[in-house]
Protein backbone atom coordinates (compact mmCIF):
# COMPACT_ATOMS: atom_id res chain seq x y z
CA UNK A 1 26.67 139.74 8.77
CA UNK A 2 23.71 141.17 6.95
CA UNK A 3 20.97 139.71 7.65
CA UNK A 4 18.25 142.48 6.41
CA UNK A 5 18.85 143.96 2.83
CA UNK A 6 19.19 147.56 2.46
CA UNK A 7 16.26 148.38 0.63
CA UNK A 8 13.16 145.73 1.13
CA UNK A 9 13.37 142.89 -1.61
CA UNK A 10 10.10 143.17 -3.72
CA UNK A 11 9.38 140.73 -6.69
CA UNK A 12 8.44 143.72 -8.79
CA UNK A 13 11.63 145.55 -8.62
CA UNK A 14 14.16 142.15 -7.92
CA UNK A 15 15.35 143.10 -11.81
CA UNK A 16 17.45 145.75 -10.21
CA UNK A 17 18.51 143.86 -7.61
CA UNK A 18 20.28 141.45 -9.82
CA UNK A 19 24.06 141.63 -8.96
CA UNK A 20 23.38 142.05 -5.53
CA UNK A 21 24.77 140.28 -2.22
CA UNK A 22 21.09 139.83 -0.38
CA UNK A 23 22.59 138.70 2.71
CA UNK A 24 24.78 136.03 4.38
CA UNK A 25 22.79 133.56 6.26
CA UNK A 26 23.34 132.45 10.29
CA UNK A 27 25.80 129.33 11.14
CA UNK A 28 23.90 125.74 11.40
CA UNK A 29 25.15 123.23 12.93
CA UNK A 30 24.90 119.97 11.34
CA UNK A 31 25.88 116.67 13.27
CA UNK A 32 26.83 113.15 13.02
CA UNK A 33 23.47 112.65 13.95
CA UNK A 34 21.32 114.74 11.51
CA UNK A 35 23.95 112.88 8.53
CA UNK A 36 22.73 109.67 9.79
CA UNK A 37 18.82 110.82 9.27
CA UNK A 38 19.77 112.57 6.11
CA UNK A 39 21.47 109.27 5.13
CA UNK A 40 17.96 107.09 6.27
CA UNK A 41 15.47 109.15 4.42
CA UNK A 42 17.72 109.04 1.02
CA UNK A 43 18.39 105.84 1.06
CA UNK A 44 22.19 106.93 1.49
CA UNK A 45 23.11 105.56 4.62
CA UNK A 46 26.94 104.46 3.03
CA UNK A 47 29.97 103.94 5.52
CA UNK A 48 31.76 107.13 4.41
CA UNK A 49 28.91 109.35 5.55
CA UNK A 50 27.35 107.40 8.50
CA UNK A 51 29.83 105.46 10.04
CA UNK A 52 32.29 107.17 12.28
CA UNK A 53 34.66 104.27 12.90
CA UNK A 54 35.15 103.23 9.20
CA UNK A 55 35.10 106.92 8.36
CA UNK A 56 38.38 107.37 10.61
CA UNK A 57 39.69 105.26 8.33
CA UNK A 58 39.78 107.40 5.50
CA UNK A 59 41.59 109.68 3.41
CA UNK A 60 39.40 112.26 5.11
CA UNK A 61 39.77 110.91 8.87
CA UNK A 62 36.02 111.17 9.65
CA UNK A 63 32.61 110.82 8.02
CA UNK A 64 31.83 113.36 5.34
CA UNK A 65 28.23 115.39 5.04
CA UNK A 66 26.43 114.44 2.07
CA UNK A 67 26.41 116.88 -0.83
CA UNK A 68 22.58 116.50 -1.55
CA UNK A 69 22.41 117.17 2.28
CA UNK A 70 24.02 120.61 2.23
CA UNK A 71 22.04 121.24 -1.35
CA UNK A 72 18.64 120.75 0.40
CA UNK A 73 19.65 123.61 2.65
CA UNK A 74 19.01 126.07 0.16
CA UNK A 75 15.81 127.28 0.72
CA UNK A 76 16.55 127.45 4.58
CA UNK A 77 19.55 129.71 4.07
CA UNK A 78 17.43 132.41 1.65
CA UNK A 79 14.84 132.56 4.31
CA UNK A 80 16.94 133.51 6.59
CA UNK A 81 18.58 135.90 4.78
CA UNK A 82 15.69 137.78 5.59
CA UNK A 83 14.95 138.48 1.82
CA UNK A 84 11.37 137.07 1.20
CA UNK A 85 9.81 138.73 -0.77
CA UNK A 86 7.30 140.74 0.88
CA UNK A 87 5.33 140.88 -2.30
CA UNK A 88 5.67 137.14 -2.86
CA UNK A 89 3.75 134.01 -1.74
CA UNK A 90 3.58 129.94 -2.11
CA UNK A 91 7.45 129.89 -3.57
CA UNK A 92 8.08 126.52 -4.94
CA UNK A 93 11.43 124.87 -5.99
CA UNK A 94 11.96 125.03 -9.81
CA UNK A 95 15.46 123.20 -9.91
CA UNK A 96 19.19 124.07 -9.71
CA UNK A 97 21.24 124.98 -12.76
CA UNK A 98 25.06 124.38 -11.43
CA UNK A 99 25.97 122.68 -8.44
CA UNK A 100 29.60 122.18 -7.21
CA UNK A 101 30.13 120.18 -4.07
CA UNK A 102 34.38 122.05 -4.07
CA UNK A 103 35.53 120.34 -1.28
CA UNK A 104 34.56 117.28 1.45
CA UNK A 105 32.44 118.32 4.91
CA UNK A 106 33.85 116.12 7.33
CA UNK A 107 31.46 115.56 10.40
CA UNK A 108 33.90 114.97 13.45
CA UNK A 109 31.89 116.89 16.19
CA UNK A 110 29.71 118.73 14.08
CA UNK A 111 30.24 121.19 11.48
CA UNK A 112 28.82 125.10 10.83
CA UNK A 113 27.54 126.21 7.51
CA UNK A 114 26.54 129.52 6.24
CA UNK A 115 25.30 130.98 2.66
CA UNK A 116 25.95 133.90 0.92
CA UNK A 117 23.41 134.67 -1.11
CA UNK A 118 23.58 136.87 -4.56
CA UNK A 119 20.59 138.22 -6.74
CA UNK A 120 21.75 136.17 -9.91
CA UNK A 121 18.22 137.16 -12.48
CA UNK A 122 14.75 137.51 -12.37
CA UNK A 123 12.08 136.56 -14.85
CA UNK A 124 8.83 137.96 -15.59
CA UNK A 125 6.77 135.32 -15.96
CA UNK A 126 3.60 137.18 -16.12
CA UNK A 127 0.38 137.68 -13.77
CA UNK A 128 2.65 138.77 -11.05
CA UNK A 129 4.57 135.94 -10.94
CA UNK A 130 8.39 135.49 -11.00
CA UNK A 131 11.57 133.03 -11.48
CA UNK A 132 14.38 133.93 -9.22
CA UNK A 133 17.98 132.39 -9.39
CA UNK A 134 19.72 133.36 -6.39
CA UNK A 135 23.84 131.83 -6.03
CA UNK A 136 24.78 130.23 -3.05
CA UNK A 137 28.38 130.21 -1.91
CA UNK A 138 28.22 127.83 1.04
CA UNK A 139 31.63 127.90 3.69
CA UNK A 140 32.02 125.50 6.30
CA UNK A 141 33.60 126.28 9.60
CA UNK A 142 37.20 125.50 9.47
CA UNK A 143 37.29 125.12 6.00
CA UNK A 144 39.15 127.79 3.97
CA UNK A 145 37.32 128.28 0.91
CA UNK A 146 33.83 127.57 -0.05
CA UNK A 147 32.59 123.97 0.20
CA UNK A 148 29.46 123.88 -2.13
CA UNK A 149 28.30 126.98 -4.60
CA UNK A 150 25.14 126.50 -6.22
CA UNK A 151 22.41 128.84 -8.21
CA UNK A 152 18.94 127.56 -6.71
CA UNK A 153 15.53 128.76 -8.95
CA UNK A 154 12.89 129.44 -7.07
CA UNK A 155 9.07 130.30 -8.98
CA UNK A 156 7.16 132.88 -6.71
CA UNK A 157 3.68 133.65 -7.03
CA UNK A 158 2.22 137.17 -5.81
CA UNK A 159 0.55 137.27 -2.67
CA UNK A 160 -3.11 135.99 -2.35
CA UNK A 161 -5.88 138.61 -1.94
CA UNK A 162 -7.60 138.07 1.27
């Protein structure tokens, strides 16, 4: 696994970075449990992700993860990564421009995901600040084949002067 990028990741030079695996990201567990509170604070809570008796019912034979649940990951996977910038600060979430949920997460006892993350571009947006689109190729334990790949923009700002 590589968790710490060969040469450190700087805004200023991210241009030549671009093509480049940054890092895959640890395992995280993700339970019937944490679904359930995903489902509550979306307003989501439907059988086929929170209810473990109807979902054994199903084509799938258990209750599925929620797509928007494994999307708002994203940020937590390219943190640890270890790639932050070390000349960025105050990154904010500028959107998503493709998202494919590729196959169901089904829950049963709980379910590991991990992110490889790719250097997709950089833009200069001026005054030291940057968009980065990073790719996301998310696997589930178990699961041959990725499960959700995504390219995640993220706007960084330079570091503040102290």
């Amino acid at each position: 696994m590589n968790k710490i990028p060969k040469q450190p990741f700087l805004l200023k030079t991210a241009h030549e970075r671009i093509g480049d695996h940054l890092g895959t990201s640890d395992w995280v567990f993700i339970d019937q449990v944490q679904v359930n509170v995903f489902g509550e604070v979306t307003r989501w809570r439907t059988p086929g992700h929170c209810d473990p008796e109807y979902g054994k019912n199903t084509r799938y034979g258990g209750t599925l993860m929620h797509g928007f649940h494994v999307v708002s990951l994203l940020s937590h996977f390219f943190q640890n990564i270890g790639a932050w910038p070390a000349d960025g600060g105050s990154p904010l979430n500028y959107g998503l421009d493709k998202v494919r949920v590729l196959q169901p997460i089904i829950i049963g006892d709980g379910v590991n995901l991990r992110s490889h993350v790719s250097l997709l571009a950089v833009t200069d947006k001026g005054r030291g600040e940057y968009l980065v689109k990073t790719k996301h190729e998310i696997e589930a334990s178990g699961v041959e084949g990725y499960v959700v790949v995504a390219e995640y923009l993220t706007y960084w700002f330079p570091i503040a002067a102290k």
